[in-house]
Protein backbone atom coordinates (compact mmCIF):
# COMPACT_ATOMS: atom_id res chain seq x y z
CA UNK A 1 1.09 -9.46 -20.32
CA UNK A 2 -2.26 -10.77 -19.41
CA UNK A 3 -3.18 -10.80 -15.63
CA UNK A 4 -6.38 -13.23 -14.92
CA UNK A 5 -8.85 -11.78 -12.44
CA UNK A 6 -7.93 -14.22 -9.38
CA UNK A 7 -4.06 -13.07 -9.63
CA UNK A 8 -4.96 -9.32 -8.90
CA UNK A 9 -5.57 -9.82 -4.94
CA UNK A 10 -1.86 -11.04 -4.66
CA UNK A 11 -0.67 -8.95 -6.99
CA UNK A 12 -1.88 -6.11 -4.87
CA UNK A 13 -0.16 -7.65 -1.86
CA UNK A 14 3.30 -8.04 -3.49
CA UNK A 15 2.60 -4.31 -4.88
CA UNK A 16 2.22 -3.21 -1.04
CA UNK A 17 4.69 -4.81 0.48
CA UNK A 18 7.35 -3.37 -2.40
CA UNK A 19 5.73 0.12 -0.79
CA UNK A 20 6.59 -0.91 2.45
CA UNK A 21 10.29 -1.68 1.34
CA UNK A 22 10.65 2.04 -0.13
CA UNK A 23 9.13 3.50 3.18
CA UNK A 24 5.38 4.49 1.88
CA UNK A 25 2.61 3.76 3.29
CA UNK A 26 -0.60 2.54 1.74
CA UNK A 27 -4.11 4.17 2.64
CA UNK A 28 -7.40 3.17 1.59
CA UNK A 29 -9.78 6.19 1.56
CA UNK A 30 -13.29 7.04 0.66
CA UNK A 31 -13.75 9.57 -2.15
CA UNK A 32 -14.25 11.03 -5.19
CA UNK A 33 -10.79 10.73 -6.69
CA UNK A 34 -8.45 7.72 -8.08
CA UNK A 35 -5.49 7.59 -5.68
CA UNK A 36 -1.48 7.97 -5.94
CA UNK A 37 1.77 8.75 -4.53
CA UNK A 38 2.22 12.33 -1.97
CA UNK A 39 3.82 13.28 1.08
CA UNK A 40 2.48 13.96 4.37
CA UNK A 41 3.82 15.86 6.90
CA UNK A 42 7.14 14.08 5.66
CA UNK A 43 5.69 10.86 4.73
CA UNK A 44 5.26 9.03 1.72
CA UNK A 45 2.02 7.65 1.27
CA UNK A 46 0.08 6.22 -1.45
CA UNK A 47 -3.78 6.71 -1.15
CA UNK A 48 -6.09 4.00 -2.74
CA UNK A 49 -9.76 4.92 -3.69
CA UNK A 50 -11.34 2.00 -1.48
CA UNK A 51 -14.53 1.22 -3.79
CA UNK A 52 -12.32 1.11 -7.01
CA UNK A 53 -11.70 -2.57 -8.88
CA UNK A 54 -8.55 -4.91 -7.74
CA UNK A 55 -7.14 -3.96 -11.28
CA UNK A 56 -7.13 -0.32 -10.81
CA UNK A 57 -5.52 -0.67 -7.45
CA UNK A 58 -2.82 -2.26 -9.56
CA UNK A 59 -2.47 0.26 -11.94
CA UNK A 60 -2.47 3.13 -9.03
CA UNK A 61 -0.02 1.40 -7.14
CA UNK A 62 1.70 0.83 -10.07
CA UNK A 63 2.47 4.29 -10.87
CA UNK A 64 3.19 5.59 -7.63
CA UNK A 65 6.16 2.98 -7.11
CA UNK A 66 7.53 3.87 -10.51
CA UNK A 67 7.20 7.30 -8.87
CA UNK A 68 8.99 6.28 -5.75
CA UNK A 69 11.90 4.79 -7.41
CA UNK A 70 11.68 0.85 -8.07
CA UNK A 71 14.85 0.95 -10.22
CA UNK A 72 17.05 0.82 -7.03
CA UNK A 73 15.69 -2.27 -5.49
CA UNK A 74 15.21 -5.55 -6.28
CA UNK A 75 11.98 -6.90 -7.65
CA UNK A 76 10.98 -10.52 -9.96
CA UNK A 77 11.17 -9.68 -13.40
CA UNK A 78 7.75 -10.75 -13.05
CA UNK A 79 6.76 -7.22 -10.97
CA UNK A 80 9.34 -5.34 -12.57
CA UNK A 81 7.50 -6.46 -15.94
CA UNK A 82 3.76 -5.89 -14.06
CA UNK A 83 4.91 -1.80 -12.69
CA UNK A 84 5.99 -1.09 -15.99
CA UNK A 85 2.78 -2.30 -18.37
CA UNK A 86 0.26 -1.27 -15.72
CA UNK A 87 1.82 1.94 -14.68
CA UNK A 88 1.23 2.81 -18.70
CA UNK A 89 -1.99 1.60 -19.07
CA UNK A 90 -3.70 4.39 -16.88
């Protein structure tokens, strides 16, 4: 699948709001490190390096939601299609 440049931004939108449907939140942080899925004191959040590219934000949110669980909700076959290439693609 090829994602242009401009469709990142809103990808990363629809990515957090499936987040917010599973009951994680998402946290942008400063740091030396590239993100992912953990819990917190009994929450599930999903931390984002902040000065990383829109695509790898896609690929790290991408992977954590696979890790939540995706297969039990519904998504487009479109994001369905973009959580499993970029999940793989790390």
């Amino acid at each position: 699948m090829k994602i242009k440049e401009k469709e990142f931004e809103e990808i990363v939108q629809d990515l957090k709001s499936i987040a917010a449907q599973l009951g994680a939140e998402v946290r942008y942080e400063k740091g030396d490190f590239k993100g992912g899925y953990c819990i917190l004191k009994d929450s599930k959040v999903i931390v984002i390096n902040k000065m990383t590219n829109l695509q790898r934000k896609v690929i790290v949110l991408s992977m954590a939601l696979k890790e939540l669980g995706v297969d039990k909700i519904y998504l487009t076959p479109r994001m369905r299609e973009i959580i499993e290439e970029m999940s793989e693609s790390n």
